[in-house]
Structures are given as C-alpha cells and as structure tokens.
C-alpha atoms as a PDB file:
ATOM      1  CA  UNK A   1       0.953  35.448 -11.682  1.00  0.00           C
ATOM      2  CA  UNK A   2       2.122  32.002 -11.217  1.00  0.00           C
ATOM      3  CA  UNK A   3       4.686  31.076  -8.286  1.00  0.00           C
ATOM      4  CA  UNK A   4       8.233  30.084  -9.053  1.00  0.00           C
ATOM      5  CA  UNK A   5       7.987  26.494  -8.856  1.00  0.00           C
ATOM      6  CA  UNK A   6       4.030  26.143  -9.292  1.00  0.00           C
ATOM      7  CA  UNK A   7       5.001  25.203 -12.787  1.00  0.00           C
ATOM      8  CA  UNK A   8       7.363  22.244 -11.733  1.00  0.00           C
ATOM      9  CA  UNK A   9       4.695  20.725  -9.033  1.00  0.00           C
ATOM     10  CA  UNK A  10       2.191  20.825 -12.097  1.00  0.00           C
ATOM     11  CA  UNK A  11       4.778  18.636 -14.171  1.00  0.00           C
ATOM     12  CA  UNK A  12       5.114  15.991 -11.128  1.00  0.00           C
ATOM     13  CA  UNK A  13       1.697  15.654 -10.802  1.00  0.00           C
ATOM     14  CA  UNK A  14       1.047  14.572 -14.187  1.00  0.00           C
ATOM     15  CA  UNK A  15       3.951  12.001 -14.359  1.00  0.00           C
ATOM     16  CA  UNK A  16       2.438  10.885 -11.265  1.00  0.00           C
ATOM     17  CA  UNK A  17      -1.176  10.708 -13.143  1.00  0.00           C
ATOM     18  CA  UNK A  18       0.501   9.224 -16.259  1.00  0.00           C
ATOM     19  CA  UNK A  19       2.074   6.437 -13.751  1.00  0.00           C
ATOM     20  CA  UNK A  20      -1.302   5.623 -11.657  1.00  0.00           C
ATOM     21  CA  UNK A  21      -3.284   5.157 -15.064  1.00  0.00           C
ATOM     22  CA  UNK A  22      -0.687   3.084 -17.008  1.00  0.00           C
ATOM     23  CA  UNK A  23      -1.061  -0.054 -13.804  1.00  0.00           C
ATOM     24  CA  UNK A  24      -3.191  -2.518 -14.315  1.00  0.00           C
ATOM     25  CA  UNK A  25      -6.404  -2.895 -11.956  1.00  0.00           C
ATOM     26  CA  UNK A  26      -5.071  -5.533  -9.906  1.00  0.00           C
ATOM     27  CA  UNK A  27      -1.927  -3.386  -8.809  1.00  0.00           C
ATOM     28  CA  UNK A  28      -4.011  -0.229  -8.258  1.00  0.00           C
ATOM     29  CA  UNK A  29      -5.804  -2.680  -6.103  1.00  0.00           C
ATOM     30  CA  UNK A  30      -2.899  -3.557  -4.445  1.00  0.00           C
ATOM     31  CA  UNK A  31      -1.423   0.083  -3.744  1.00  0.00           C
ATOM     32  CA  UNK A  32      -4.478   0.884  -2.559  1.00  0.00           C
ATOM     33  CA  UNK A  33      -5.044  -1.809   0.165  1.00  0.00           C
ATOM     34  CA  UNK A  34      -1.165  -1.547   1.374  1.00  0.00           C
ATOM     35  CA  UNK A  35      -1.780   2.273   1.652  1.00  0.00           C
ATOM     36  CA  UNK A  36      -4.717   1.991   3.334  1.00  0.00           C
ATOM     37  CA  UNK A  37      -3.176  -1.021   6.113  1.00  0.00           C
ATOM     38  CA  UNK A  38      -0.123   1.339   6.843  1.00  0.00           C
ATOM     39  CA  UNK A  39      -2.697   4.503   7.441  1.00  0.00           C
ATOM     40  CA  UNK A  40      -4.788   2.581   9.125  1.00  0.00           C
ATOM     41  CA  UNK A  41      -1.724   0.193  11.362  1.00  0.00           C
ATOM     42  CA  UNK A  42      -0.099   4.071  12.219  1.00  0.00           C
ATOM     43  CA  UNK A  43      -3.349   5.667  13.786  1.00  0.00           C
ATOM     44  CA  UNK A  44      -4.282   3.239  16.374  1.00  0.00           C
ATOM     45  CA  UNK A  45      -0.488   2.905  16.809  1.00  0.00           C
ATOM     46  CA  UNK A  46      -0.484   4.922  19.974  1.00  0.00           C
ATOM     47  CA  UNK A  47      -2.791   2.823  21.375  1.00  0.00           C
ATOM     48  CA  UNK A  48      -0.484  -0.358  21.360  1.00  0.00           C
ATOM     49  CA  UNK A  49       2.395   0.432  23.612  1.00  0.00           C
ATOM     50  CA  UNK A  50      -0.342   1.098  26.417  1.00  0.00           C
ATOM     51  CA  UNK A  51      -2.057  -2.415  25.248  1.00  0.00           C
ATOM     52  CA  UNK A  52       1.261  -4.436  25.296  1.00  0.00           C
ATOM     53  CA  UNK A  53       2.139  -2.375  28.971  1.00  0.00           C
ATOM     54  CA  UNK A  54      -1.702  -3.770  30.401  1.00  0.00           C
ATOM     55  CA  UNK A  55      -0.653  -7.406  29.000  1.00  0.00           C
ATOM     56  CA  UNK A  56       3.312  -7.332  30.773  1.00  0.00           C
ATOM     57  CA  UNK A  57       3.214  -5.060  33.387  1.00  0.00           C
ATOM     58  CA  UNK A  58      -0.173  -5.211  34.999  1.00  0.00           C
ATOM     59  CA  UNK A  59      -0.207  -4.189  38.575  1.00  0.00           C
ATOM     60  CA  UNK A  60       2.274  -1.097  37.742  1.00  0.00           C
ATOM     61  CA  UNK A  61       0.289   0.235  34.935  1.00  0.00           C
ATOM     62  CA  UNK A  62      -3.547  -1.123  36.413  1.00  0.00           C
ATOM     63  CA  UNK A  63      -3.025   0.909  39.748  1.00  0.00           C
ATOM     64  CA  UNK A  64      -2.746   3.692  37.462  1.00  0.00           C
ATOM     65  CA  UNK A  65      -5.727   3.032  34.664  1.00  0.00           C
ATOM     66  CA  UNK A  66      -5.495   4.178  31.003  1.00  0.00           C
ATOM     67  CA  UNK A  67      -5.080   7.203  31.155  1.00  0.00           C
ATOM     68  CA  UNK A  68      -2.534   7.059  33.759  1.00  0.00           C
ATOM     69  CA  UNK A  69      -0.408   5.280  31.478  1.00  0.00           C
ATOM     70  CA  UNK A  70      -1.055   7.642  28.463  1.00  0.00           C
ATOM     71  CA  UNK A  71       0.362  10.019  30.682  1.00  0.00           C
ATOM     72  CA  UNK A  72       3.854   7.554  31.658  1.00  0.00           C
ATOM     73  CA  UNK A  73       4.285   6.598  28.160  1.00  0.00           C
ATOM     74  CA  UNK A  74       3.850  10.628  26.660  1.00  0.00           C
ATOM     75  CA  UNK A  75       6.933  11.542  29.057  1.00  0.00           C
ATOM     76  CA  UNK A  76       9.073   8.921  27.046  1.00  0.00           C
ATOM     77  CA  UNK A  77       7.775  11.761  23.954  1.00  0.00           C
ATOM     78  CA  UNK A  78       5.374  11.204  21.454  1.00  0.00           C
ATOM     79  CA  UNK A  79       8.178   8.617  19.653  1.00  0.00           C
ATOM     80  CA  UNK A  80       7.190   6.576  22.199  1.00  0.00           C
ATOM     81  CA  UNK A  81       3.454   5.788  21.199  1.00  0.00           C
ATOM     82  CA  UNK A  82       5.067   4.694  17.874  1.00  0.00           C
ATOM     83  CA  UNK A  83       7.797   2.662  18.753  1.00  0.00           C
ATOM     84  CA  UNK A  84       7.586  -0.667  16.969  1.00  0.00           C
ATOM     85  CA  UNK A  85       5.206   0.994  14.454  1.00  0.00           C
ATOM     86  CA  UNK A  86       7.693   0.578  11.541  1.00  0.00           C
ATOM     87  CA  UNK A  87       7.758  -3.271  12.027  1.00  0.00           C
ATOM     88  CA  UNK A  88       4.208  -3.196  12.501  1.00  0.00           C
ATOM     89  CA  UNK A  89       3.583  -1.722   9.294  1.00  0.00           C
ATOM     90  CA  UNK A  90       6.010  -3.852   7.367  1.00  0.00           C
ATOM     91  CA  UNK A  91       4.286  -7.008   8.617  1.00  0.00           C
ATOM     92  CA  UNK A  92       0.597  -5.381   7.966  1.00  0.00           C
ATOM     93  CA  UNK A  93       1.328  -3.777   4.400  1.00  0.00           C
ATOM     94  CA  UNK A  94       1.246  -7.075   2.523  1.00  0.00           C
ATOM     95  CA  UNK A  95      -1.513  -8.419   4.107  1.00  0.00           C
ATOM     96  CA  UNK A  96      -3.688  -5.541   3.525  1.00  0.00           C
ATOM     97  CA  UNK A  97      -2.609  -5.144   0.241  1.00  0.00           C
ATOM     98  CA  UNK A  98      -3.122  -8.919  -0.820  1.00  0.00           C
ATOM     99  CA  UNK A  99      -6.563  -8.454   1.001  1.00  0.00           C
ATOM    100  CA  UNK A 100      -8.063  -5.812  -0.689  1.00  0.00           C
ATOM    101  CA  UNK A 101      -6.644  -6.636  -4.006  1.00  0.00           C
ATOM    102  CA  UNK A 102      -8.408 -10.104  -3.924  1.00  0.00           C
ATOM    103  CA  UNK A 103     -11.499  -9.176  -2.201  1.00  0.00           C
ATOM    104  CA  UNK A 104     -11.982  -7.156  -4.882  1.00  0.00           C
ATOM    105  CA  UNK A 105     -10.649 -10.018  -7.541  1.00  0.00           C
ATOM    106  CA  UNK A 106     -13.070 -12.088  -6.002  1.00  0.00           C
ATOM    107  CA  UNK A 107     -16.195  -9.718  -5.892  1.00  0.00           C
ATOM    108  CA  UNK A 108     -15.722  -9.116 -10.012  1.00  0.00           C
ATOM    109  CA  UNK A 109     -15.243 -12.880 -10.122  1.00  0.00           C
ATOM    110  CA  UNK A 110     -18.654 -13.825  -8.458  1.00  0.00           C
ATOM    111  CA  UNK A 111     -20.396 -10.561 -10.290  1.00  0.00           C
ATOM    112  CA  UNK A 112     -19.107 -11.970 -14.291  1.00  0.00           C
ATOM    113  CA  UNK A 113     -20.099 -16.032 -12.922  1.00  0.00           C
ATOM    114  CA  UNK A 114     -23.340 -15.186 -11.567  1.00  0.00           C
ATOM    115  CA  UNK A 115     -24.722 -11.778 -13.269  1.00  0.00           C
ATOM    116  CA  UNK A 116     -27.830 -12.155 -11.821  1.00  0.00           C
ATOM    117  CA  UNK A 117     -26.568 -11.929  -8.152  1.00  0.00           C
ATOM    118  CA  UNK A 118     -27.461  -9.136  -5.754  1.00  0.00           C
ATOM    119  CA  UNK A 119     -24.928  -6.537  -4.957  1.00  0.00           C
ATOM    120  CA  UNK A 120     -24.820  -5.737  -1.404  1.00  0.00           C
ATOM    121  CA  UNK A 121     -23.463  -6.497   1.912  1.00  0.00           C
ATOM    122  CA  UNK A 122     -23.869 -10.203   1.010  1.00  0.00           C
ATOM    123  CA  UNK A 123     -21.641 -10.075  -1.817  1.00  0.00           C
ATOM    124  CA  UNK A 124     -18.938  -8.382   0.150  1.00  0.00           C
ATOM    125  CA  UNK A 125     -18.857 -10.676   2.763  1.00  0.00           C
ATOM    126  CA  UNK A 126     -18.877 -13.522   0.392  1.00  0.00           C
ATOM    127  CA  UNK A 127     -15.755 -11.828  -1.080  1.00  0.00           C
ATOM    128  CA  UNK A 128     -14.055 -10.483   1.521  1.00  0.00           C
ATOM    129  CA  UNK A 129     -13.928 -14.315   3.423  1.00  0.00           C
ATOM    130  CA  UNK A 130     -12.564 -15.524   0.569  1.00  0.00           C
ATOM    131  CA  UNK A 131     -10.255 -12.793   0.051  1.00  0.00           C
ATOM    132  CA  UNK A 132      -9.426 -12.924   3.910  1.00  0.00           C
ATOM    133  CA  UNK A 133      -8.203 -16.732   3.639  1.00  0.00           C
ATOM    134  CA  UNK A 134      -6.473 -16.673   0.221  1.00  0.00           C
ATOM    135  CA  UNK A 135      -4.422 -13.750   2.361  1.00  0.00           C
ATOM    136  CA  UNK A 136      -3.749 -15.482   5.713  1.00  0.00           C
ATOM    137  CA  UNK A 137      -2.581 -18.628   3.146  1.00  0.00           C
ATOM    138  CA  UNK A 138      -0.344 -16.606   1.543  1.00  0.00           C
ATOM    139  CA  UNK A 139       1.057 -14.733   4.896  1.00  0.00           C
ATOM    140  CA  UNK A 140       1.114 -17.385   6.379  1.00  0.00           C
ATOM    141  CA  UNK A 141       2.999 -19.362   4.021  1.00  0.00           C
ATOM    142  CA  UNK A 142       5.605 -16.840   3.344  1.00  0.00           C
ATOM    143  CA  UNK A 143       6.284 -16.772   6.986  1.00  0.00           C
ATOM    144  CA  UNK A 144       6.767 -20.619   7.390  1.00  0.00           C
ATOM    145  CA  UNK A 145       7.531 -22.091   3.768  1.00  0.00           C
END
C-alpha cells in the first residue's frame, strides 16, 4: 500500500528528470561545478571565522590555540561558524561553475584535436590550467570591467 503523497513525490521527480535531461552538456556542466563550489565553500566554512580571528586578533585568540577558539566562537552558536558563508558562496558559485564547465570544455576539446592523446592525469591538468585561467579572466573581469 502506497503512502498518501508517495504518488506526488514520484511525479516531481520525473519533472525534475525530464528538466536535467532536456540541458545541454555545457549547463549540466555548469550546475554541476556551482553545486559542487557551494558544498564544498559551506563545509570548511567553520573553519574560516577561526582563520580570519588568527589573522586580526592574534595574541587574544594565540594564547588560547585552535581549539580554544573553536570553543569562543561555538558560544556565539553554531551560526557563528557560518557567518559570512552566504557571501562566500555567492562569490565562489560562479567561479566553480565556470571552472568545471570549461575544464571539462577544454578536456573534450584536446581529446576530438588530438585523438591519439593519452587520457590521464596529464590531460586533466592540461585542462584544468586552462580552464582555471579562462575562469579567473572572466571573474576577474566581471569584478573590474
């Protein structure tokens, strides 16, 4: 016997199939890298108030070490480990995105030009540099043009 609603979910889940297989690779690509910069960005995100507290504050927060601070900043709540996460994310997002999407670009690029080329950690890096400046151009452009 089905649950009341199980029928619904069911429905969702295949508009959301029908959506994801109707993009085009490139903005798969780029759903994919965004996702996986904000995932990414938001777990080490409790990590950077206690970075940014050892860079300003250093005698108050080195007489007490790491975990010491862990310990000043978890009395704020556990908001505070993420505070400043959301503007984090929103500068990270694009980047990652843009990143992924043309490291991979770039990888099929060098694969259909040079068939004969090894696949392998060589290739990658190959990609990924080129994928990593064509990103910082555009970042950086939007930020200063």
């Amino acid at each position: 016997m089905r649950k009341k609603g199980e029928g619904e979910e069911r429905e969702i889940c295949m508009v959301f199939d029908g959506i994801i297989q109707s993009m085009p690779l490139f903005a798969k690509e780029l759903v994919a890298g965004g996702v996986a910069g904000e995932l990414a960005k938001t777990a080490v995100a409790p990590f950077e108030p206690v970075k940014i507290l050892f860079q300003t504050r250093r005698a108050e927060f080195h007489s007490v070490g790491l975990f010491g601070s862990f310990k000043k900043i978890a009395k704020t709540g556990v908001m505070g480990f993420y505070r400043g996460n959301g503007a984090s994310v929103a500068r990270i997002v694009p980047y990652a995105a843009l990143h992924y999407m043309d490291s991979e670009q770039y990888r099929r690029r060098i694969i259909n030009s040079f068939p004969d080329i090894t696949r392998g950690p060589v290739l990658d890096l190959v990609a990924g540099s080129f994928a990593g400046g064509t990103a910082v151009l555009f970042y950086l452009s939007s930020r200063f043009g």
